[in-house]
C-alpha atoms as a PDB file:
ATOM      1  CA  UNK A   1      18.318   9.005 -56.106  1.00  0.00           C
ATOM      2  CA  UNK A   2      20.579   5.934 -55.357  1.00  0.00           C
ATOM      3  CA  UNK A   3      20.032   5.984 -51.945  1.00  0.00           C
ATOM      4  CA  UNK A   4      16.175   6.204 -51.996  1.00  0.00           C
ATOM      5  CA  UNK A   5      16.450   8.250 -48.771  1.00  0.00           C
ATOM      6  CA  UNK A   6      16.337  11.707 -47.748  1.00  0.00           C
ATOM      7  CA  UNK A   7      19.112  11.201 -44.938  1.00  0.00           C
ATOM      8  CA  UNK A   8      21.647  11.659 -47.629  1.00  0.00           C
ATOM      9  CA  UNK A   9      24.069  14.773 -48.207  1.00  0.00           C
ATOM     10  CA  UNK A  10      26.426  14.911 -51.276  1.00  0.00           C
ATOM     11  CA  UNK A  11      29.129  17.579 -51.371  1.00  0.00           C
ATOM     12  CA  UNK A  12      31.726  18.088 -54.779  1.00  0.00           C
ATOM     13  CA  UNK A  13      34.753  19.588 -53.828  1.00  0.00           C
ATOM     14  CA  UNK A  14      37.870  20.354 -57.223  1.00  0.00           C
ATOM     15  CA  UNK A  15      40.409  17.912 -57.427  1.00  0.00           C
ATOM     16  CA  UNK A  16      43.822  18.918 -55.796  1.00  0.00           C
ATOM     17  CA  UNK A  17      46.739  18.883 -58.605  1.00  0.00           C
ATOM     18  CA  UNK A  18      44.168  17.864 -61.017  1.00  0.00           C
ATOM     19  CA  UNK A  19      41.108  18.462 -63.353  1.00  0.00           C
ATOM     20  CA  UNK A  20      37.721  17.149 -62.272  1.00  0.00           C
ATOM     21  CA  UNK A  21      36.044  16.986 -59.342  1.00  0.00           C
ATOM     22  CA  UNK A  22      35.917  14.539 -55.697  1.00  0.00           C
ATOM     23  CA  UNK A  23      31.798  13.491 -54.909  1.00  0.00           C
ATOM     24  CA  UNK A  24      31.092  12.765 -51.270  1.00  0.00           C
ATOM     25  CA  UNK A  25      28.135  11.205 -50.184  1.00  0.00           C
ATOM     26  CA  UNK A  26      27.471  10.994 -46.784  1.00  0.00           C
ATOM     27  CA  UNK A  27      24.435   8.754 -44.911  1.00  0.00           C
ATOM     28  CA  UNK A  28      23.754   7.553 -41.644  1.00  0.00           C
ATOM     29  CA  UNK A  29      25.021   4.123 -41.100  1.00  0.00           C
ATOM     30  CA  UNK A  30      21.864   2.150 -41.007  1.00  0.00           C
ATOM     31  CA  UNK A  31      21.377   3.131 -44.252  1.00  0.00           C
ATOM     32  CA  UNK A  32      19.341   0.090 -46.210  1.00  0.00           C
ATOM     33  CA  UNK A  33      21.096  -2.359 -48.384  1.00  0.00           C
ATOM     34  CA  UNK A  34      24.653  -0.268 -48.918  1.00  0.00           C
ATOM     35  CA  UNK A  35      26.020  -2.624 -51.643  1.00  0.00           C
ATOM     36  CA  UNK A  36      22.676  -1.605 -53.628  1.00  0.00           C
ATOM     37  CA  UNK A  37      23.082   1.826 -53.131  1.00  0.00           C
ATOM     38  CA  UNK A  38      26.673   1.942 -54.493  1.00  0.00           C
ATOM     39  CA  UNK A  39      25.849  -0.429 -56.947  1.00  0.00           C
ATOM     40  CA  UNK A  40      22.756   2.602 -58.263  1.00  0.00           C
ATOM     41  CA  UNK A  41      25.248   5.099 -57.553  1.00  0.00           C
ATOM     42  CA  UNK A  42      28.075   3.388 -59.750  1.00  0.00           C
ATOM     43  CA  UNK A  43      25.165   3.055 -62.597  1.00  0.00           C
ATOM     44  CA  UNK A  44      24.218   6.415 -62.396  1.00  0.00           C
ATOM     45  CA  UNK A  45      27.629   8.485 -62.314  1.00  0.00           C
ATOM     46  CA  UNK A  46      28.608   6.558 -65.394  1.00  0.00           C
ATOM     47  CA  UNK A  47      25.495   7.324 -67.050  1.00  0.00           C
ATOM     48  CA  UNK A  48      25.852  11.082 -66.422  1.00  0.00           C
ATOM     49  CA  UNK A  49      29.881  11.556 -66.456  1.00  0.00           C
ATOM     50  CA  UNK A  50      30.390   9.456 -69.790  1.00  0.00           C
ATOM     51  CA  UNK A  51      34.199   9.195 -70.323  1.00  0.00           C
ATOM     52  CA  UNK A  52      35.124  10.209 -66.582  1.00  0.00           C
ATOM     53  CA  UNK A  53      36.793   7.576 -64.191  1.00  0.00           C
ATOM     54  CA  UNK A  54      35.045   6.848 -61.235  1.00  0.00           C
ATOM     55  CA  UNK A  55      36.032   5.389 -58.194  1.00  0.00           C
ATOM     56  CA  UNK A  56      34.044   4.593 -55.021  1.00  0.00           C
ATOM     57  CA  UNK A  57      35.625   4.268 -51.804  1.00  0.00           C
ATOM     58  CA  UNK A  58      33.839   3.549 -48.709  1.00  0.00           C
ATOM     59  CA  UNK A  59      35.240   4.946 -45.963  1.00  0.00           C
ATOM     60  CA  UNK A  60      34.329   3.626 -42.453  1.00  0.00           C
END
């Protein structure tokens, strides 16, 4: 949903040495306007993981 694409895969994978869980989201690199899509993808984890700490890193 943030990326408004189909090109997109997300994995979760447990935290090591830790509760909760690591999100990966993986898109081709032409993908449209990036800062938007983490921007929706920010809004959207914190509206569904209330409480959790979330941290994007974009790796290159």
């Amino acid at each position: 949903m943030a990326s408004n694409s189909t090109r997109v895969q997300v994995s979760r994978s447990p935290r090591h040495n830790a509760d909760g869980f690591i999100y990966s989201l993986s898109a081709p690199s032409n993908l449209d306007n990036i800062v938007a899509v983490e921007a929706r993808l920010r809004a959207l984890l914190s509206s569904h993981l209330v409480g959790a700490v979330n941290s994007l890193v974009r790796l290159p």
